[in-house]
PDB file of N, CA and C in Angstrom:
ATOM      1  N   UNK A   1       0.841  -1.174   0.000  1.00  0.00           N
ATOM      2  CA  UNK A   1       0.000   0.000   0.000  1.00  0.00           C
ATOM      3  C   UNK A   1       0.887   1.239   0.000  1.00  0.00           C
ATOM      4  N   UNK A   2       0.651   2.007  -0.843  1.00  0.00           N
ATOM      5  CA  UNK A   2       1.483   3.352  -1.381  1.00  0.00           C
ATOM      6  C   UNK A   2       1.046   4.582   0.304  1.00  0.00           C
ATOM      7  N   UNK A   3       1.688   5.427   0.048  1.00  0.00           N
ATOM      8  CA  UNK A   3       1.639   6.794   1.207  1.00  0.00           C
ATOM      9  C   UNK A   3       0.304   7.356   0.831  1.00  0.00           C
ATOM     10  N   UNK A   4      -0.756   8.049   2.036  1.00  0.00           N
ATOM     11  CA  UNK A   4      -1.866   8.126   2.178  1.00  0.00           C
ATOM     12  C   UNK A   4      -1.954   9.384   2.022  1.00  0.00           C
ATOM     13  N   UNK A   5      -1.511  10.219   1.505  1.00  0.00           N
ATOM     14  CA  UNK A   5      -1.905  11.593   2.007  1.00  0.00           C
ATOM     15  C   UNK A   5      -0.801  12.659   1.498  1.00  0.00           C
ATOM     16  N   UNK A   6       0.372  12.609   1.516  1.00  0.00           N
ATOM     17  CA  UNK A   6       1.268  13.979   1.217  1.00  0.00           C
ATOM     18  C   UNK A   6       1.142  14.389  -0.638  1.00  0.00           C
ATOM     19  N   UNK A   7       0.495  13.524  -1.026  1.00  0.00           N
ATOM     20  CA  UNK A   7       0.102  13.836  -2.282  1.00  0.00           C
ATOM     21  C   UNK A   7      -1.441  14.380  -2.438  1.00  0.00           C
ATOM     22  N   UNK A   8      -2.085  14.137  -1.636  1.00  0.00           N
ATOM     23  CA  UNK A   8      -3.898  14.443  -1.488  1.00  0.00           C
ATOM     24  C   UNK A   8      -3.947  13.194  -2.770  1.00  0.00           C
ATOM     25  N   UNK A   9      -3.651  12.672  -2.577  1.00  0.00           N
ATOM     26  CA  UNK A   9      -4.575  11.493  -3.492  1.00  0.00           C
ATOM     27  C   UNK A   9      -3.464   9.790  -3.115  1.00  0.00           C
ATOM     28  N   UNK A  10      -4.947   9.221  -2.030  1.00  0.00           N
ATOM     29  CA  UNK A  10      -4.486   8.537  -1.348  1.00  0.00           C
ATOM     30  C   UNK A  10      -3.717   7.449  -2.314  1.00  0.00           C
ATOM     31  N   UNK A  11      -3.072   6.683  -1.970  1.00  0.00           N
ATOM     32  CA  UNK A  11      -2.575   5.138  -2.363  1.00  0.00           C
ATOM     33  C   UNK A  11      -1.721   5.412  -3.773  1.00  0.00           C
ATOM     34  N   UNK A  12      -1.139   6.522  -4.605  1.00  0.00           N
ATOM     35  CA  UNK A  12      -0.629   6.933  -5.591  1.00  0.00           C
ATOM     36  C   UNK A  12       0.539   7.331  -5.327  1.00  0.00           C
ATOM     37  N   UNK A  13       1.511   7.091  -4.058  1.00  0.00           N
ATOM     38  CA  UNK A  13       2.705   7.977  -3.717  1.00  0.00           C
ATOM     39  C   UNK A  13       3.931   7.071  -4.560  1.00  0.00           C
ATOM     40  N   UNK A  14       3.943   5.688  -4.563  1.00  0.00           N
ATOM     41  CA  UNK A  14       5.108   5.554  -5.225  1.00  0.00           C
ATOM     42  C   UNK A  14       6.663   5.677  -4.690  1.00  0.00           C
ATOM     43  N   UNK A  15       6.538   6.462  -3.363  1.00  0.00           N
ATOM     44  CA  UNK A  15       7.561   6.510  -2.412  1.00  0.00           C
ATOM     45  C   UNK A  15       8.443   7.754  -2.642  1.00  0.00           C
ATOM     46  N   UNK A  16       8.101   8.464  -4.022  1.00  0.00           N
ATOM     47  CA  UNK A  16       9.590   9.517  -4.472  1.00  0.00           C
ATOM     48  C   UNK A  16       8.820  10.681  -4.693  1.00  0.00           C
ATOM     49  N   UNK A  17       7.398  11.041  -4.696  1.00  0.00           N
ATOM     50  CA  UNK A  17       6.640  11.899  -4.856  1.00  0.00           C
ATOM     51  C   UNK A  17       6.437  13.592  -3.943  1.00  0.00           C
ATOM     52  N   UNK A  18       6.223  12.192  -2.608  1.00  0.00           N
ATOM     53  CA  UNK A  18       5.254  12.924  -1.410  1.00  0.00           C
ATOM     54  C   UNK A  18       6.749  13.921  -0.490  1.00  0.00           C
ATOM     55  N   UNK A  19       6.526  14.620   0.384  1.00  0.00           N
ATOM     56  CA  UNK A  19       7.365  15.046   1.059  1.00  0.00           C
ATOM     57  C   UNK A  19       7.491  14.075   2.412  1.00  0.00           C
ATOM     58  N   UNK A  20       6.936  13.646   2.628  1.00  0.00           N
ATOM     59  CA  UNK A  20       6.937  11.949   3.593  1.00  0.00           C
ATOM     60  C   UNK A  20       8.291  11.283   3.330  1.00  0.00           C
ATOM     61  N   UNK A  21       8.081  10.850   2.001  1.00  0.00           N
ATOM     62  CA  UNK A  21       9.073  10.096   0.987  1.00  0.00           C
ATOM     63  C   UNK A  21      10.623  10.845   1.057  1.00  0.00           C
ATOM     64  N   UNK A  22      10.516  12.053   1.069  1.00  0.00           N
ATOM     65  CA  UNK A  22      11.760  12.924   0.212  1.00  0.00           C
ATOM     66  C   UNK A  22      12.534  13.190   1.817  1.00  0.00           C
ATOM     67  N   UNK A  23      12.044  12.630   3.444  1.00  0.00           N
ATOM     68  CA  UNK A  23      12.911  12.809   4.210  1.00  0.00           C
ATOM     69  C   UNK A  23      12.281  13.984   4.895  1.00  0.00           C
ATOM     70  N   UNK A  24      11.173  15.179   4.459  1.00  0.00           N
ATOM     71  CA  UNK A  24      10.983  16.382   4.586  1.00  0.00           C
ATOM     72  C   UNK A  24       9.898  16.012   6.165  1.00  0.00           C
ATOM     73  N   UNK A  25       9.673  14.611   6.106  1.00  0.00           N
ATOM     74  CA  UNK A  25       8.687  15.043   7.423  1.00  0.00           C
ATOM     75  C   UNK A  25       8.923  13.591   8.526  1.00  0.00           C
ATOM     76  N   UNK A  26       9.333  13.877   9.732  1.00  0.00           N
ATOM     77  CA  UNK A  26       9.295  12.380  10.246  1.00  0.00           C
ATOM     78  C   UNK A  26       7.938  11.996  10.975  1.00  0.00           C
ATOM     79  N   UNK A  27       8.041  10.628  10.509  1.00  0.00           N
ATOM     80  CA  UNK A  27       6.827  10.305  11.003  1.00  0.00           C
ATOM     81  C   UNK A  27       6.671   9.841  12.133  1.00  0.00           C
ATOM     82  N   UNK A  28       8.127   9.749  12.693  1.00  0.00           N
ATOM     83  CA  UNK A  28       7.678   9.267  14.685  1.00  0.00           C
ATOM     84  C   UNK A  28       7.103  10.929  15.172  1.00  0.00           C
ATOM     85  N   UNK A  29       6.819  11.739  14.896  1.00  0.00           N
ATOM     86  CA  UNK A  29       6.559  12.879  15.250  1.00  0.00           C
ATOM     87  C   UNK A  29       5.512  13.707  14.931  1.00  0.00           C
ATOM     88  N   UNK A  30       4.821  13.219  13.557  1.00  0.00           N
ATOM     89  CA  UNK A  30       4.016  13.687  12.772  1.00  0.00           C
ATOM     90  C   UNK A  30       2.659  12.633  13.469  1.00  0.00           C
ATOM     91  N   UNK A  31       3.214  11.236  13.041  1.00  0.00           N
ATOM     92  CA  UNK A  31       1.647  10.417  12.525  1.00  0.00           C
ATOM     93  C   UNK A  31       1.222   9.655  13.991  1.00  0.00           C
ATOM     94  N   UNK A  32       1.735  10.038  14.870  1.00  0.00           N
ATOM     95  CA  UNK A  32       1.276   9.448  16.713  1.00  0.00           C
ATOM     96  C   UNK A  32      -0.055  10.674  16.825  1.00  0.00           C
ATOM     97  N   UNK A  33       0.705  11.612  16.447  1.00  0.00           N
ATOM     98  CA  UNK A  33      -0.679  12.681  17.244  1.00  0.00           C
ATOM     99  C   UNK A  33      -1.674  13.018  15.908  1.00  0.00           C
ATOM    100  N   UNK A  34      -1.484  12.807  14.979  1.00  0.00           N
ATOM    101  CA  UNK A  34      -2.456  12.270  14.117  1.00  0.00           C
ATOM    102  C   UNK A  34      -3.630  11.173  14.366  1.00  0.00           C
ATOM    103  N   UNK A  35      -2.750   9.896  14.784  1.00  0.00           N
ATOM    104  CA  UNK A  35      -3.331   8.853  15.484  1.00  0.00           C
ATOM    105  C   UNK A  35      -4.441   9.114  16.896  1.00  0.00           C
ATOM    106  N   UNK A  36      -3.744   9.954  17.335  1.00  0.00           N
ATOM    107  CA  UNK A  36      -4.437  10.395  18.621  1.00  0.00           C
ATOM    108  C   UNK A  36      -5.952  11.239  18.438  1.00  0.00           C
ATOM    109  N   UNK A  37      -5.856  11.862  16.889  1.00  0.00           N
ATOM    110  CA  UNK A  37      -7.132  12.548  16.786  1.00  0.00           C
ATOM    111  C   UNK A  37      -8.108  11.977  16.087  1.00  0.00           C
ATOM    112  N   UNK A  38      -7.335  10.807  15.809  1.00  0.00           N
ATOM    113  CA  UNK A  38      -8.678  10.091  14.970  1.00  0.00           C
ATOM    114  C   UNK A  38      -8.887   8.910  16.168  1.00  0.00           C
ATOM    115  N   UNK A  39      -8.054   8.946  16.941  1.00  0.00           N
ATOM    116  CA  UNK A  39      -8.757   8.130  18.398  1.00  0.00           C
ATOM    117  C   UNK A  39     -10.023   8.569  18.840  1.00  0.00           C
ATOM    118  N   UNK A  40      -9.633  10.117  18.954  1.00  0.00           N
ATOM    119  CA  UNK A  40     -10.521  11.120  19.649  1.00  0.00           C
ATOM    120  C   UNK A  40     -11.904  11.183  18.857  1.00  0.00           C
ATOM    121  N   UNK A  41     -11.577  10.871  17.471  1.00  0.00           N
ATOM    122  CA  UNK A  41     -13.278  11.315  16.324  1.00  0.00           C
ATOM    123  C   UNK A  41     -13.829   9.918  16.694  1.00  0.00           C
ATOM    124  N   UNK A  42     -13.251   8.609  16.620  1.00  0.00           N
ATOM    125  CA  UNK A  42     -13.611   7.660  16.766  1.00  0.00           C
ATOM    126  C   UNK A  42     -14.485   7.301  17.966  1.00  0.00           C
ATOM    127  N   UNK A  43     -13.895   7.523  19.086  1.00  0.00           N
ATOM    128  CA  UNK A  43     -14.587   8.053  20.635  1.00  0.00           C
ATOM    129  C   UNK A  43     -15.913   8.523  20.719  1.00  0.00           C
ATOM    130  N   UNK A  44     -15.643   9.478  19.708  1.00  0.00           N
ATOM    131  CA  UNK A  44     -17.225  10.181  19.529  1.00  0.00           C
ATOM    132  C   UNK A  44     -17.979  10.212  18.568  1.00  0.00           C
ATOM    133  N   UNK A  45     -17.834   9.413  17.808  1.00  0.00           N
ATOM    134  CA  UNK A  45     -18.647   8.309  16.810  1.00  0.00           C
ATOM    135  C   UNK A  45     -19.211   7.089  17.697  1.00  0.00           C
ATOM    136  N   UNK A  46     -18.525   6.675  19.017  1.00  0.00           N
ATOM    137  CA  UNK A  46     -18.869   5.430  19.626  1.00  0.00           C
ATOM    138  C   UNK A  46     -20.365   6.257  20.746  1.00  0.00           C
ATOM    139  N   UNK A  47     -20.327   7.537  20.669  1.00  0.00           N
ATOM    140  CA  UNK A  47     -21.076   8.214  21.728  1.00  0.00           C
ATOM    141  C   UNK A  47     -22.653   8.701  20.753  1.00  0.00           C
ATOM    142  N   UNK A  48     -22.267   8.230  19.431  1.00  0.00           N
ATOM    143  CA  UNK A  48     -23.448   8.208  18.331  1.00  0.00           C
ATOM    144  C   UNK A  48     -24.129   7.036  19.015  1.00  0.00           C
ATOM    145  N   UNK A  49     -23.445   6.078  19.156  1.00  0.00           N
ATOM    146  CA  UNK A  49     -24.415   4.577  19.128  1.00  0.00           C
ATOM    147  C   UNK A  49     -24.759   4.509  20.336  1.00  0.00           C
ATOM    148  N   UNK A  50     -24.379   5.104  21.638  1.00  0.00           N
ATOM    149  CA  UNK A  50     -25.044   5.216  22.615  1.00  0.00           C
ATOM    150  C   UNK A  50     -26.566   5.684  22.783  1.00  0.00           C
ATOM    151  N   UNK A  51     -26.784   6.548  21.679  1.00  0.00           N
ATOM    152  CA  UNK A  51     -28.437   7.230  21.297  1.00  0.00           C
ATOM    153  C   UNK A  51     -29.229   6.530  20.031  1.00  0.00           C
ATOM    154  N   UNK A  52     -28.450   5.284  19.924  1.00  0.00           N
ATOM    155  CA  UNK A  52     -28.825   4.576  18.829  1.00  0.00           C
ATOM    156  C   UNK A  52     -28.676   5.393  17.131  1.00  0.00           C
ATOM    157  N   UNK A  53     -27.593   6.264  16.993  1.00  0.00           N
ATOM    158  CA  UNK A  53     -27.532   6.923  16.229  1.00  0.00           C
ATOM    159  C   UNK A  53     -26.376   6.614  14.957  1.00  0.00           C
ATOM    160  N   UNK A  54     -26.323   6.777  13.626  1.00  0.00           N
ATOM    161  CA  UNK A  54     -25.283   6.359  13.035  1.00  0.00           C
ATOM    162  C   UNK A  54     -23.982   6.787  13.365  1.00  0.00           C
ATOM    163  N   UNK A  55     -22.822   6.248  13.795  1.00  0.00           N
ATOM    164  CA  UNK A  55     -21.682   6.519  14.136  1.00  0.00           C
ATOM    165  C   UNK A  55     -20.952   7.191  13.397  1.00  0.00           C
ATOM    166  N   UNK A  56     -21.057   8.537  13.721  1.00  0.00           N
ATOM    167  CA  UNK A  56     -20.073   9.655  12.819  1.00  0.00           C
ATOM    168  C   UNK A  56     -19.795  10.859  14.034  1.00  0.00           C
ATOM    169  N   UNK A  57     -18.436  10.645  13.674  1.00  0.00           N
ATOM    170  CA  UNK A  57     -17.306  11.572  14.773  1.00  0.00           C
ATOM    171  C   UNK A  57     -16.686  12.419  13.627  1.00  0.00           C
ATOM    172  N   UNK A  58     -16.419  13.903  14.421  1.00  0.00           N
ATOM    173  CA  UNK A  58     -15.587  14.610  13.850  1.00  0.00           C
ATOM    174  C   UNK A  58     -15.021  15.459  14.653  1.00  0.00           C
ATOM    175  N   UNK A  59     -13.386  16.086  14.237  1.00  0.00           N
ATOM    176  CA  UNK A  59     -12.697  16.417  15.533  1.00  0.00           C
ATOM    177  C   UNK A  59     -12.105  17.606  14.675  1.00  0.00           C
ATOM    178  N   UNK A  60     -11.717  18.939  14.356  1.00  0.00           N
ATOM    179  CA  UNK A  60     -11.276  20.067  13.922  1.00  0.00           C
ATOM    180  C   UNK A  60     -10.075  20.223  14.928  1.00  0.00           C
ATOM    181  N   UNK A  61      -9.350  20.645  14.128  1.00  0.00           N
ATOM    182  CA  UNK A  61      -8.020  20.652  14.493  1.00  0.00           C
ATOM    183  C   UNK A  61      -7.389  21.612  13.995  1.00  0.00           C
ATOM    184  N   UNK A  62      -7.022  22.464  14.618  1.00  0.00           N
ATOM    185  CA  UNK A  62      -5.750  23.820  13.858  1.00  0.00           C
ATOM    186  C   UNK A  62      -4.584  24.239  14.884  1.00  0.00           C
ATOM    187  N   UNK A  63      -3.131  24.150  13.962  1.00  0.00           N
ATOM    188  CA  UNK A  63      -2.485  24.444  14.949  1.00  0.00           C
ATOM    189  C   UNK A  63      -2.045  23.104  16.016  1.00  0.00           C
ATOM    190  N   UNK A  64      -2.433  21.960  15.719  1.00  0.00           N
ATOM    191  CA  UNK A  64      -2.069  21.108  16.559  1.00  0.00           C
ATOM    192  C   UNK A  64      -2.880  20.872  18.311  1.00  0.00           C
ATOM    193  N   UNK A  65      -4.031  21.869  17.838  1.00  0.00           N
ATOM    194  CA  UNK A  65      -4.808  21.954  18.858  1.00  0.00           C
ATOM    195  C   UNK A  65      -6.647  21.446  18.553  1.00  0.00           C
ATOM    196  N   UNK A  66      -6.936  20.770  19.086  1.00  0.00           N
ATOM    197  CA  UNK A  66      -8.456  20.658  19.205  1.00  0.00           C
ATOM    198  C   UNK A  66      -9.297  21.641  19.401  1.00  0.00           C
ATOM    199  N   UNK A  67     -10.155  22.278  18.509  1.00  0.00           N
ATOM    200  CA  UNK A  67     -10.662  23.654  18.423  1.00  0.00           C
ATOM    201  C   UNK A  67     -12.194  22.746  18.566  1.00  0.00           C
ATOM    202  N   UNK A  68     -12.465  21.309  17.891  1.00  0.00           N
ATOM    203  CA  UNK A  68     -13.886  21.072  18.505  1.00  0.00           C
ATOM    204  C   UNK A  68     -14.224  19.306  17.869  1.00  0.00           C
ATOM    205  N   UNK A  69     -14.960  18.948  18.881  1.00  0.00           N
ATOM    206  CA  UNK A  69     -15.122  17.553  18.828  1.00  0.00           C
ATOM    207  C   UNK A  69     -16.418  17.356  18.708  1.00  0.00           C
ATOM    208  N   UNK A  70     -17.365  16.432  18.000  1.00  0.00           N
ATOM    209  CA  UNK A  70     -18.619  15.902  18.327  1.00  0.00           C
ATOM    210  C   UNK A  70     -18.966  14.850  17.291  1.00  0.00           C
ATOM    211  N   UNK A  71     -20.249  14.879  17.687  1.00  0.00           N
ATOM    212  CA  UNK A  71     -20.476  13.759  17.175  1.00  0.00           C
ATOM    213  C   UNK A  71     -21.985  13.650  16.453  1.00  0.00           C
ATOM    214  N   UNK A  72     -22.729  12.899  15.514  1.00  0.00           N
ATOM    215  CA  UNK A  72     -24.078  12.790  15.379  1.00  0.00           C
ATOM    216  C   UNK A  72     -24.743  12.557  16.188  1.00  0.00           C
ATOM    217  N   UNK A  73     -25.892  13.345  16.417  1.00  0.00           N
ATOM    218  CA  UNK A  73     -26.897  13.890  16.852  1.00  0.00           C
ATOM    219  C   UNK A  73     -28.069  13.850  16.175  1.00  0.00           C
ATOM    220  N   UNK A  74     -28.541  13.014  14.547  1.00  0.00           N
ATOM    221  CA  UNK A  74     -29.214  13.156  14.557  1.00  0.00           C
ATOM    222  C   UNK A  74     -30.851  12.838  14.608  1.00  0.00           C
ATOM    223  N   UNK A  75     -30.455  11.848  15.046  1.00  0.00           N
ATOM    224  CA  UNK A  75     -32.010  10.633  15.385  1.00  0.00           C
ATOM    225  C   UNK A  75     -32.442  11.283  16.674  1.00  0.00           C
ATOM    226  N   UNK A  76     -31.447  11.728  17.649  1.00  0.00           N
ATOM    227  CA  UNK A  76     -31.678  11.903  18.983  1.00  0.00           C
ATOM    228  C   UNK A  76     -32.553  13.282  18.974  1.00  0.00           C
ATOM    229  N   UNK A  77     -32.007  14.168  18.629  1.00  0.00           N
ATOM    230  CA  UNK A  77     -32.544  15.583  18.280  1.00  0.00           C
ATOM    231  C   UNK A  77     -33.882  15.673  16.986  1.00  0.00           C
ATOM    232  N   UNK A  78     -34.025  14.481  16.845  1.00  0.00           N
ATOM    233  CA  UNK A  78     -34.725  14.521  15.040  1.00  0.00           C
ATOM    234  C   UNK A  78     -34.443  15.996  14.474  1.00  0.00           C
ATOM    235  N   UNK A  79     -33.181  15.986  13.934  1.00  0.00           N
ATOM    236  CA  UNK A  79     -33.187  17.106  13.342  1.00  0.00           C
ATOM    237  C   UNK A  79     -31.889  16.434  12.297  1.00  0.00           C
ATOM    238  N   UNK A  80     -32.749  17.034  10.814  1.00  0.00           N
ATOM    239  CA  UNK A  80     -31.840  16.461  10.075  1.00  0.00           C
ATOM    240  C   UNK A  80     -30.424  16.820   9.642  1.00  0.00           C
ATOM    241  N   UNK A  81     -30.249  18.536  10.276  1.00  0.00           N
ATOM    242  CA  UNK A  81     -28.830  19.043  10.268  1.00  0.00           C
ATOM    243  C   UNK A  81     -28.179  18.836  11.500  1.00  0.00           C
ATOM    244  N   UNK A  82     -28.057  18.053  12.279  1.00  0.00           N
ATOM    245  CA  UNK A  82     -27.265  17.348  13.938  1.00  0.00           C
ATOM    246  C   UNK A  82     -26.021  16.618  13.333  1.00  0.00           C
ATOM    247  N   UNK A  83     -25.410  16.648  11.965  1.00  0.00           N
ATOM    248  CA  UNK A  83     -24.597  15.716  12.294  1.00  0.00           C
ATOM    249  C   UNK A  83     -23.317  15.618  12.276  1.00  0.00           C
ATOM    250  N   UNK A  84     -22.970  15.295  13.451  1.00  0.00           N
ATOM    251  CA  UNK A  84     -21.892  15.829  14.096  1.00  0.00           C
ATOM    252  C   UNK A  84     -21.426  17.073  14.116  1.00  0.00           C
ATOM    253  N   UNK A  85     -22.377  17.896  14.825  1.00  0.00           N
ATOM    254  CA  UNK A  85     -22.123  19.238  15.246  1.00  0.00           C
ATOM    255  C   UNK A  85     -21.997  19.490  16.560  1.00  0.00           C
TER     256      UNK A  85
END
């Protein structure tokens, strides 16, 4: 499976493309706290199915900081714009 992402077009990196590839970014440093925020969307996708709701998490991120987390809302609220706001 090719590099996911430093090209915006997943599975096409080829290894010599991306800045991943070229040395420009390490990934013990980069892709842990990456990992950590899709822990965090995942978390609150699991807090969808607690209201019997479809599991969708989303987590905004700028700056390396969590600016906002949630999750679908919308069976619970019957409202068809809840999701994950």
């Amino acid at each position: 499976m090719g590099c996911i992402g430093m090209m915006n077009v997943p599975g096409l990196c080829g290894g010599r493309h991306c800045r991943r590839h070229r040395g420009q970014i390490d990934e013990r440093t980069v892709f842990p706290r990456e990992d950590y925020f899709m822990r965090l969307a995942l978390r609150r996708a699991e807090r969808a199915l607690e209201h019997e709701d479809v599991p969708i998490g989303a987590v905004v991120v700028r700056g390396g900081e969590v600016w906002l987390a949630a999750h679908n809302e919308r069976e619970l609220r019957q409202d068809p714009t809840a999701h994950a706001r």
